[in-house]
C-alpha atoms as a PDB file:
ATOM      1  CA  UNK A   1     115.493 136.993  95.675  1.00  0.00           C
ATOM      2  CA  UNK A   2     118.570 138.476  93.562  1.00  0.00           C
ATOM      3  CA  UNK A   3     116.590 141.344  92.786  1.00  0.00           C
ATOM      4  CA  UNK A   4     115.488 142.209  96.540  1.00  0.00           C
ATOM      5  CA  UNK A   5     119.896 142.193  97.182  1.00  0.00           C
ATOM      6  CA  UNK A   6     120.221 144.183  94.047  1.00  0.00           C
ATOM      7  CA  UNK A   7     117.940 146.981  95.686  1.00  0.00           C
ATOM      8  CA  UNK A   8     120.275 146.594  98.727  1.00  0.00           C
ATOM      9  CA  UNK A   9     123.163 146.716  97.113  1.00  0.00           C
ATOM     10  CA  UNK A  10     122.315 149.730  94.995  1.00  0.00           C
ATOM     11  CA  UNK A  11     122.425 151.659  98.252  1.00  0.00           C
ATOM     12  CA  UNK A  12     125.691 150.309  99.514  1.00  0.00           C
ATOM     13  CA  UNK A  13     124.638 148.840 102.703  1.00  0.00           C
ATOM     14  CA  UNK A  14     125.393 145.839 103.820  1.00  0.00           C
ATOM     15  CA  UNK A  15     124.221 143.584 107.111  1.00  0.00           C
ATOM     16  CA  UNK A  16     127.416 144.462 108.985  1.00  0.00           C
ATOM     17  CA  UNK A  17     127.384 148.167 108.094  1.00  0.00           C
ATOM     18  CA  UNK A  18     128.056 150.721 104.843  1.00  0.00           C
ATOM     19  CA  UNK A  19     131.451 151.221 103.942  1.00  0.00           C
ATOM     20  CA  UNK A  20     132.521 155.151 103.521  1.00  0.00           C
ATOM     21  CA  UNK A  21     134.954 155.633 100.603  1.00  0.00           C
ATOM     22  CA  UNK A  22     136.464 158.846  99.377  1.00  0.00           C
ATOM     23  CA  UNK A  23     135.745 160.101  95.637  1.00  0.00           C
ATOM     24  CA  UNK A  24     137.176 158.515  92.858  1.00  0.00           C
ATOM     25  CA  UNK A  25     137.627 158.983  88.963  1.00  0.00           C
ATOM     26  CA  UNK A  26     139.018 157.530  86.129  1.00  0.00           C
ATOM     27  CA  UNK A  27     141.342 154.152  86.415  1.00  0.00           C
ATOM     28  CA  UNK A  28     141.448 153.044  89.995  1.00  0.00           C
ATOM     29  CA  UNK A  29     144.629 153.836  91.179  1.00  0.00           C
ATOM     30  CA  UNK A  30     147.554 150.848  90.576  1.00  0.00           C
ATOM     31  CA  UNK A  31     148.357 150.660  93.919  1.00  0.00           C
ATOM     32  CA  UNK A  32     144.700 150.388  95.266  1.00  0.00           C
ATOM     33  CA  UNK A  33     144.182 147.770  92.415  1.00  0.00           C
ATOM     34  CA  UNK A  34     146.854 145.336  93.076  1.00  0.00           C
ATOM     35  CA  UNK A  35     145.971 145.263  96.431  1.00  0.00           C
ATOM     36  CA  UNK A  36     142.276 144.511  96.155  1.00  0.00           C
ATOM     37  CA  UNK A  37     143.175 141.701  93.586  1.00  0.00           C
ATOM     38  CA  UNK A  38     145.139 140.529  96.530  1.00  0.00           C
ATOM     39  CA  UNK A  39     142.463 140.703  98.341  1.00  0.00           C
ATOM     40  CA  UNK A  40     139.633 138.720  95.957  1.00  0.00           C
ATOM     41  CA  UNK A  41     142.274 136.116  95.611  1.00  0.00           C
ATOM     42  CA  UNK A  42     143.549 135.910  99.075  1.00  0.00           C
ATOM     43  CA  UNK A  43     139.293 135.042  99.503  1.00  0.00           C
ATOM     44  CA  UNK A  44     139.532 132.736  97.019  1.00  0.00           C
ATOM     45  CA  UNK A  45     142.057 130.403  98.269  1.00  0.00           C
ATOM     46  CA  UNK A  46     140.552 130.717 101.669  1.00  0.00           C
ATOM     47  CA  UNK A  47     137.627 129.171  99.939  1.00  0.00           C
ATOM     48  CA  UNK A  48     139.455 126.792  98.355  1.00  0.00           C
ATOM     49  CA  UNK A  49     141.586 125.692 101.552  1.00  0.00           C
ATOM     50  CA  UNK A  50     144.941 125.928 100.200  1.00  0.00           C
ATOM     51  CA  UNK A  51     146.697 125.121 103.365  1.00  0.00           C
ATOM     52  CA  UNK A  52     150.184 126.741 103.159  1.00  0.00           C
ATOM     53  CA  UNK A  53     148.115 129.801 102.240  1.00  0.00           C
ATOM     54  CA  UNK A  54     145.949 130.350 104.585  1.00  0.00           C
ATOM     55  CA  UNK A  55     147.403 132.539 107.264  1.00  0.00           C
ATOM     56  CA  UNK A  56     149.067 135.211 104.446  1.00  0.00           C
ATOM     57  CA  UNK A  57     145.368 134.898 102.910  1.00  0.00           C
ATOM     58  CA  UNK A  58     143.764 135.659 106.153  1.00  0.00           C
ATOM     59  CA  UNK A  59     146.416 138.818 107.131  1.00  0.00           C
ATOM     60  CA  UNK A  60     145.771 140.112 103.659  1.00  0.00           C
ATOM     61  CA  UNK A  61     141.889 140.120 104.393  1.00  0.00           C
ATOM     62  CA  UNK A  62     142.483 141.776 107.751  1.00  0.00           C
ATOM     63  CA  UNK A  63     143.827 144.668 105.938  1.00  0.00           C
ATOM     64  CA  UNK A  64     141.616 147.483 105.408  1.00  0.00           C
ATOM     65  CA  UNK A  65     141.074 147.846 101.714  1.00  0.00           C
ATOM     66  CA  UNK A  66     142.442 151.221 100.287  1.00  0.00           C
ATOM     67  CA  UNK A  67     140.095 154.176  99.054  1.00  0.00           C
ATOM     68  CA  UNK A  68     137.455 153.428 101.996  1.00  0.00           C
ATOM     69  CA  UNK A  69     137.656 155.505 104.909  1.00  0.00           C
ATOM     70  CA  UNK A  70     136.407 153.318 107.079  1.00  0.00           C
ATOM     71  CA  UNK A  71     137.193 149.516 105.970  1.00  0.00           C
ATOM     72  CA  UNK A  72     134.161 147.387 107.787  1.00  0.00           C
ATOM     73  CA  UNK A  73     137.503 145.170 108.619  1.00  0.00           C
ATOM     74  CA  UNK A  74     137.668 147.108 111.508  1.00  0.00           C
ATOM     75  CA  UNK A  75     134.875 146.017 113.045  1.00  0.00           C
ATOM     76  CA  UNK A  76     135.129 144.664 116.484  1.00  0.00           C
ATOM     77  CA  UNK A  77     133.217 141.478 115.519  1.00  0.00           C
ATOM     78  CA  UNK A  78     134.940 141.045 111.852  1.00  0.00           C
ATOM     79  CA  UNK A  79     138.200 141.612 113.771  1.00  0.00           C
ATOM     80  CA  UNK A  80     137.746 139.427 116.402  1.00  0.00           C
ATOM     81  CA  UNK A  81     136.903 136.501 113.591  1.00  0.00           C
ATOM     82  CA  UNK A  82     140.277 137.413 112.484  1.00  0.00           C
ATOM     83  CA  UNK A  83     141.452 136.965 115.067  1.00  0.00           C
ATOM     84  CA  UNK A  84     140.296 133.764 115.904  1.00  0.00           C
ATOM     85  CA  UNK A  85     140.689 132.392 112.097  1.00  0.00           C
ATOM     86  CA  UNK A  86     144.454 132.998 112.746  1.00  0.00           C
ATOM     87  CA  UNK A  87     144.669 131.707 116.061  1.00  0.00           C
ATOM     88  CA  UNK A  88     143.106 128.033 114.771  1.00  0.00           C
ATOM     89  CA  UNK A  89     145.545 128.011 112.222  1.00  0.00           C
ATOM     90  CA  UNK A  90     148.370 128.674 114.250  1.00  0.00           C
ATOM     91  CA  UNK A  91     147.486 126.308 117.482  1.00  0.00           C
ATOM     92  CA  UNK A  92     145.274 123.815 115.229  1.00  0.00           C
ATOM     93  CA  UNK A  93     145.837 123.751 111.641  1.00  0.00           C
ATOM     94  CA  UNK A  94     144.113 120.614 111.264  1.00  0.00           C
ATOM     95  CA  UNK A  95     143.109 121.123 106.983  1.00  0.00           C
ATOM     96  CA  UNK A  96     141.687 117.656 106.825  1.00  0.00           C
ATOM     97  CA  UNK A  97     138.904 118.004 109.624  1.00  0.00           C
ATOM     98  CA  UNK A  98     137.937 121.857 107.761  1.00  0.00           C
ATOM     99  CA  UNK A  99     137.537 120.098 104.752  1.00  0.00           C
ATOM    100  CA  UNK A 100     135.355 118.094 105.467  1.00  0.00           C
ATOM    101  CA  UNK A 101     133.360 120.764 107.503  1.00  0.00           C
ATOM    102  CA  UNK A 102     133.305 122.924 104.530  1.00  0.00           C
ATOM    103  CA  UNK A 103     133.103 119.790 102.521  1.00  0.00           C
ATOM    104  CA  UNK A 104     129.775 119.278 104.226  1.00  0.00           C
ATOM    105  CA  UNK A 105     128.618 122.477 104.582  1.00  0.00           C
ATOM    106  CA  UNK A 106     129.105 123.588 100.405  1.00  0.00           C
ATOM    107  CA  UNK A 107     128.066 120.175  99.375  1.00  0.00           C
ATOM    108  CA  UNK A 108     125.777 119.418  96.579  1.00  0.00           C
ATOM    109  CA  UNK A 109     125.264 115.814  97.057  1.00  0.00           C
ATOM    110  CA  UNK A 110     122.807 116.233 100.300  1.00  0.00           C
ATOM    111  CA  UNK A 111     119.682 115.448  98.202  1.00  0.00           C
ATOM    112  CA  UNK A 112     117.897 113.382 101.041  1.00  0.00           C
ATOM    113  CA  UNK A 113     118.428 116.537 103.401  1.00  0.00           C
ATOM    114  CA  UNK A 114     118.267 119.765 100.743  1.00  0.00           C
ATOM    115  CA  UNK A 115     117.741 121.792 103.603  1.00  0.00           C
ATOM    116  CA  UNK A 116     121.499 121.909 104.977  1.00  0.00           C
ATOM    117  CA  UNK A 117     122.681 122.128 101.020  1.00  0.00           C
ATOM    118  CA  UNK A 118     124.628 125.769 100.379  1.00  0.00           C
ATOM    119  CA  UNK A 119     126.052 125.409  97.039  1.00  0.00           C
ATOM    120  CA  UNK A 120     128.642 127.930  96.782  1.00  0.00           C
ATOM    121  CA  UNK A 121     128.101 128.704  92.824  1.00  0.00           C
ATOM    122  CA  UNK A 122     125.974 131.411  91.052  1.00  0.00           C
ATOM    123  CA  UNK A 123     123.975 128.785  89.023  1.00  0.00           C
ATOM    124  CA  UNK A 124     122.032 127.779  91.506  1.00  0.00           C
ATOM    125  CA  UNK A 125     120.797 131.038  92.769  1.00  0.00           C
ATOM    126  CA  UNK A 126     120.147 132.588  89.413  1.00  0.00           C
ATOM    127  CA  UNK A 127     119.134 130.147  87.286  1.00  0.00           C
ATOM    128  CA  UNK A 128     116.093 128.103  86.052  1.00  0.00           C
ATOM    129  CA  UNK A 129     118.347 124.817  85.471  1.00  0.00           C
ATOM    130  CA  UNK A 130     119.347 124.979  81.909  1.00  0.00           C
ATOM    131  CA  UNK A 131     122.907 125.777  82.595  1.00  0.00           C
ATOM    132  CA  UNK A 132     122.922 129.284  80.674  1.00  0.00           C
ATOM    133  CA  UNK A 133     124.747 130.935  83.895  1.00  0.00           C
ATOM    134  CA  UNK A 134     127.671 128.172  83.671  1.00  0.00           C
ATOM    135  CA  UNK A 135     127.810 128.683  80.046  1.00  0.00           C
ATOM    136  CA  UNK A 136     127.885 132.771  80.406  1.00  0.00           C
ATOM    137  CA  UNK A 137     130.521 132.593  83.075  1.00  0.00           C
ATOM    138  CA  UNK A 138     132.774 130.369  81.012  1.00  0.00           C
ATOM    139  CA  UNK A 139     132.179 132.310  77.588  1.00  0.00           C
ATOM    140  CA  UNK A 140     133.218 135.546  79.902  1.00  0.00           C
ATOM    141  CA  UNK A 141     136.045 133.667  81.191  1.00  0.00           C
ATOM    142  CA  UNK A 142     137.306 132.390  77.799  1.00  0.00           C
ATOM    143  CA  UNK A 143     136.867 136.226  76.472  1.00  0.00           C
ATOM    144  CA  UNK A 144     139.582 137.693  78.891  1.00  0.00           C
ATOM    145  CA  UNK A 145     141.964 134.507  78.723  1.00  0.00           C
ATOM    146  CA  UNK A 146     141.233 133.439  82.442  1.00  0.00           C
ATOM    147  CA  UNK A 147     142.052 129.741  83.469  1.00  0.00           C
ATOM    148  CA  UNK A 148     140.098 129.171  86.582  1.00  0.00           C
ATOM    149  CA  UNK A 149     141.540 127.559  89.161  1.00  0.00           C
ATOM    150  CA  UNK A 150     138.715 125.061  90.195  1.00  0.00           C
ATOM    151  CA  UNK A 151     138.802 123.630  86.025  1.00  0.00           C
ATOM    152  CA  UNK A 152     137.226 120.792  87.255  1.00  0.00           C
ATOM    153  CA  UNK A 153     134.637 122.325  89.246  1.00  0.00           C
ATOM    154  CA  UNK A 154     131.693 125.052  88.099  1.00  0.00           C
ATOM    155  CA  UNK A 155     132.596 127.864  86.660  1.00  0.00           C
ATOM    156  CA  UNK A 156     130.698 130.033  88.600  1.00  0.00           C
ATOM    157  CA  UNK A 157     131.622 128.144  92.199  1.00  0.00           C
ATOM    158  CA  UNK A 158     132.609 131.262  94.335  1.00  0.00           C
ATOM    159  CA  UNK A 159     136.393 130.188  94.182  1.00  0.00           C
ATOM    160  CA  UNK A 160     136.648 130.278  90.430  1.00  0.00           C
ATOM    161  CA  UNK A 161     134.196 134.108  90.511  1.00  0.00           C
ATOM    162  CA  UNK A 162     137.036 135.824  92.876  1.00  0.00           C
ATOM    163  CA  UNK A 163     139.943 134.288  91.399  1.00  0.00           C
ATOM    164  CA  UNK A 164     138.350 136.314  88.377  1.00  0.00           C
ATOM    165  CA  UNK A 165     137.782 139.443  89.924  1.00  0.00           C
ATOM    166  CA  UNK A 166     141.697 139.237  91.391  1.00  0.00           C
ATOM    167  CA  UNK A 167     142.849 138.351  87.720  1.00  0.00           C
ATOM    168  CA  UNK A 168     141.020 141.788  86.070  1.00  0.00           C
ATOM    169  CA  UNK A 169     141.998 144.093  89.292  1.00  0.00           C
ATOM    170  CA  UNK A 170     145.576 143.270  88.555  1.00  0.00           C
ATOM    171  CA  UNK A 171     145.405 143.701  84.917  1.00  0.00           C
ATOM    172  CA  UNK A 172     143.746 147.237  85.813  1.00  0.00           C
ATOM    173  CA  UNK A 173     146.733 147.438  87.617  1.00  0.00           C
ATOM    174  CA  UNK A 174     148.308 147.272  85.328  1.00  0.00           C
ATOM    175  CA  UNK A 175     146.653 150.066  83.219  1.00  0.00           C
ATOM    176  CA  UNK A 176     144.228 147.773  81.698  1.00  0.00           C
ATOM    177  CA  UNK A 177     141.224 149.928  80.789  1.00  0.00           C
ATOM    178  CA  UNK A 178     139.044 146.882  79.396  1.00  0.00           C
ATOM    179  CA  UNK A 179     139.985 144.828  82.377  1.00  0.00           C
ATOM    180  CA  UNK A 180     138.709 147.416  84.686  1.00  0.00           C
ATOM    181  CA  UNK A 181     135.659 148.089  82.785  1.00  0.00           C
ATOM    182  CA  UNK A 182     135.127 143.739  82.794  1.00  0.00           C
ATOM    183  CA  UNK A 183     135.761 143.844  86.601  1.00  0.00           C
ATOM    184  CA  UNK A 184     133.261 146.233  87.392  1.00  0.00           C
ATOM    185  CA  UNK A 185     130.537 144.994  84.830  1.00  0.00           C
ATOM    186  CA  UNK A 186     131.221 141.398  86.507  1.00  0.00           C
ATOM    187  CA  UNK A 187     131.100 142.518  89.922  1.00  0.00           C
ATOM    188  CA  UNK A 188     128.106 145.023  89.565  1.00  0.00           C
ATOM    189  CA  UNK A 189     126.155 142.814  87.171  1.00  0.00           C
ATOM    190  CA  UNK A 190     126.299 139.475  88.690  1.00  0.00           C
ATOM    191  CA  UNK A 191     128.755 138.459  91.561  1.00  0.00           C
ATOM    192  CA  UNK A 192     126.331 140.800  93.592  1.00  0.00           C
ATOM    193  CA  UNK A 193     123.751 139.497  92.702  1.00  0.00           C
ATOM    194  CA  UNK A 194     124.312 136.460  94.720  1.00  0.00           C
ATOM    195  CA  UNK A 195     126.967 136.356  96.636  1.00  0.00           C
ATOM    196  CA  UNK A 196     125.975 138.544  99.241  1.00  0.00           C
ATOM    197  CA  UNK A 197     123.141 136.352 100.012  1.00  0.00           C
ATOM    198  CA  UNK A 198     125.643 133.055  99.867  1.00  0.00           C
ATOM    199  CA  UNK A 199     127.486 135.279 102.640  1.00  0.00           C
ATOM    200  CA  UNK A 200     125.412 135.962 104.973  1.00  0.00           C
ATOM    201  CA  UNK A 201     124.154 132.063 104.723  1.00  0.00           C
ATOM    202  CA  UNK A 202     127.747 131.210 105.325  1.00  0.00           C
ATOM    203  CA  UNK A 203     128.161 133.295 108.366  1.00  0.00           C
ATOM    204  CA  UNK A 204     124.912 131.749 109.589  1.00  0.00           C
ATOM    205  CA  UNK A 205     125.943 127.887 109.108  1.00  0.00           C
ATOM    206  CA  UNK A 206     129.583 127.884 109.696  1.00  0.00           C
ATOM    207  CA  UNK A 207     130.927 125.723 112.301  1.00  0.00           C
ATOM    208  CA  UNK A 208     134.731 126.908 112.115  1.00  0.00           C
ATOM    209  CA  UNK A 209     136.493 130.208 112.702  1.00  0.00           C
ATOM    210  CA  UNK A 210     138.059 129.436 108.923  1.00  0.00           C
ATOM    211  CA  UNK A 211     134.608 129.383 107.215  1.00  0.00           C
ATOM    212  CA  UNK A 212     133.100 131.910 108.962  1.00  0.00           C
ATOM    213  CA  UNK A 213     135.654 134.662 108.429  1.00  0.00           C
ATOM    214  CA  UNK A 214     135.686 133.594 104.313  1.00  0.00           C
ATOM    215  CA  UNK A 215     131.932 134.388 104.590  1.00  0.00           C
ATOM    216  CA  UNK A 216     132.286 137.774 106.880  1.00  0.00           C
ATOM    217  CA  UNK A 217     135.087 138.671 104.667  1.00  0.00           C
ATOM    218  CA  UNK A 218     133.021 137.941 101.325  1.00  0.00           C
ATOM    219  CA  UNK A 219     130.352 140.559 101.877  1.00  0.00           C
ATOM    220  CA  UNK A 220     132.598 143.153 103.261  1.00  0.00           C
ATOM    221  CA  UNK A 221     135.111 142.671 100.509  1.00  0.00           C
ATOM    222  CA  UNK A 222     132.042 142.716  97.704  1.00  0.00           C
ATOM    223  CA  UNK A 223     130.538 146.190  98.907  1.00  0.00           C
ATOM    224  CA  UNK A 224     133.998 147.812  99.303  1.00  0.00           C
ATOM    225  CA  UNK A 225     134.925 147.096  96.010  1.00  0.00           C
ATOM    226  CA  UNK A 226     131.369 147.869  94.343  1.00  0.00           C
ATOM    227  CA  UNK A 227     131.465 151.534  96.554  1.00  0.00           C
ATOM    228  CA  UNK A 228     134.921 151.885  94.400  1.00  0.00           C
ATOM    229  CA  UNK A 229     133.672 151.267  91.542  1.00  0.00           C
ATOM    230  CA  UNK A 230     130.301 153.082  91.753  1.00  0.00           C
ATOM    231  CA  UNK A 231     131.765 156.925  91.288  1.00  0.00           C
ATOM    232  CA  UNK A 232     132.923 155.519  87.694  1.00  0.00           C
ATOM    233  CA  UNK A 233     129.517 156.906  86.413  1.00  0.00           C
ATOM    234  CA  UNK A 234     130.811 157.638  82.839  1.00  0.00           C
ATOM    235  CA  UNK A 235     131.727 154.027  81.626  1.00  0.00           C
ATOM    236  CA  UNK A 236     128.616 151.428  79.979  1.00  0.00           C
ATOM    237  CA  UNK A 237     127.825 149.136  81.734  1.00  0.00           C
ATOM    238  CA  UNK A 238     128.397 145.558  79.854  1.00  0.00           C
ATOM    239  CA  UNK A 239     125.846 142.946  79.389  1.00  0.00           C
ATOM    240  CA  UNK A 240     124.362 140.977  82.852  1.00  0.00           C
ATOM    241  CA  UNK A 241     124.996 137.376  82.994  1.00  0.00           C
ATOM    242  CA  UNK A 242     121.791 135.781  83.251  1.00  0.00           C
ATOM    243  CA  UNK A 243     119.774 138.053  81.534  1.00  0.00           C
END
């Protein structure tokens, strides 16, 4: 199945559309960098629920990311699901009953019903069981002195996987050539390779403006970045996790 997205991916297209960037080369420029890593972690605390966070998170999604020419974020439907994401938050803002929706929804504890379970970590999708993802994940994390936020969760659980992303795009920022080069291996490598499919499930099951945005906003926000990154043909590619 992660192979089949791979394919998919490897063309840039996505189920909402392809995203159009402009050439690139070399570092990715600071500015575009610090805002994408606002971007991956703007996602990941709308994954995580952080309450007083969640309208700036959602506004800084809504933005179209730089170095595309035409940011899928401004896309009727994706910004109508703005849209309504903000207006529940405003009028509603009720954290306790979207936890528990998301609660139930990301759940791993469903094990009379698997059918409803969609764990939202990479070790479940690309992984025979023996915990070599979780290790790889936290061995990469450990390399790069990243603290995730969700320490008492997976490593791989899709909060703790864009926190990452957010923490190497603003050390590229911040001229970090090794960060960049991490980034892009992590992203390319392995975030792709199941995230997009933990989207579009997402999209599919979500009962609340909230959750449904995070997963619209996941996919969009994963092929933007990867078309970025593509153009840097000349840099080797690192190791993937889970090979």
């Amino acid at each position: 199945m992660g192979s089949e997205y791979a394919e998919r991916n490897s063309a840039g297209q996505s189920a909402t559309g392809r995203a159009a960037t402009t050439p690139s080369s070399g570092l990715l420029p600071d500015q575009d960098a610090r805002i994408r890593a606002a971007k991956f972690g703007a996602l990941s605390d709308l994954f995580r629920l952080e309450p007083q966070r969640l309208d700036a998170s959602i506004r800084i999604l809504m933005h179209p990311c730089p170095g595309v020419a035409q940011c899928p974020v401004t896309e009727p439907a994706i910004a109508e699901a703005g849209r309504m994401a903000l207006e529940w938050v405003r009028d509603v803002g009720d954290t306790v009953s979207l936890t528990e929706l998301q609660d139930a929804l990301f759940g791993e504890c469903l094990e009379d019903r698997p059918e409803f379970r969609l764990p939202a970590r990479a070790e479940l999708y690309l992984s025979d069981g023996t915990g070599d993802i979780e290790r790889q994940v936290e061995e990469e994390y450990a390399s790069l002195g990243f603290e995730p936020p969700l320490e008492d969760s997976y490593a791989s659980h899709i909060v703790n996987e864009l926190a990452f992303m957010s923490y190497l795009l603003g050390k590229s920022a911040l001229g970090d050539v090794a960060a960049e080069n991490a980034a892009r291996d992590f992203l390319l490598t392995h975030v792709l390779s199941w995230a997009v499919i933990f989207s579009a499930a997402t999209c599919e099951r979500a009962e609340h403006p909230v959750t449904r945005l995070a997963g619209l906003m996941l996919e969009q926000l994963l092929f933007c970045q990867a078309e970025q990154f593509r153009p840097l043909r000349s840099r080797i590619p690192g190791p993937k996790i889970g090979v």
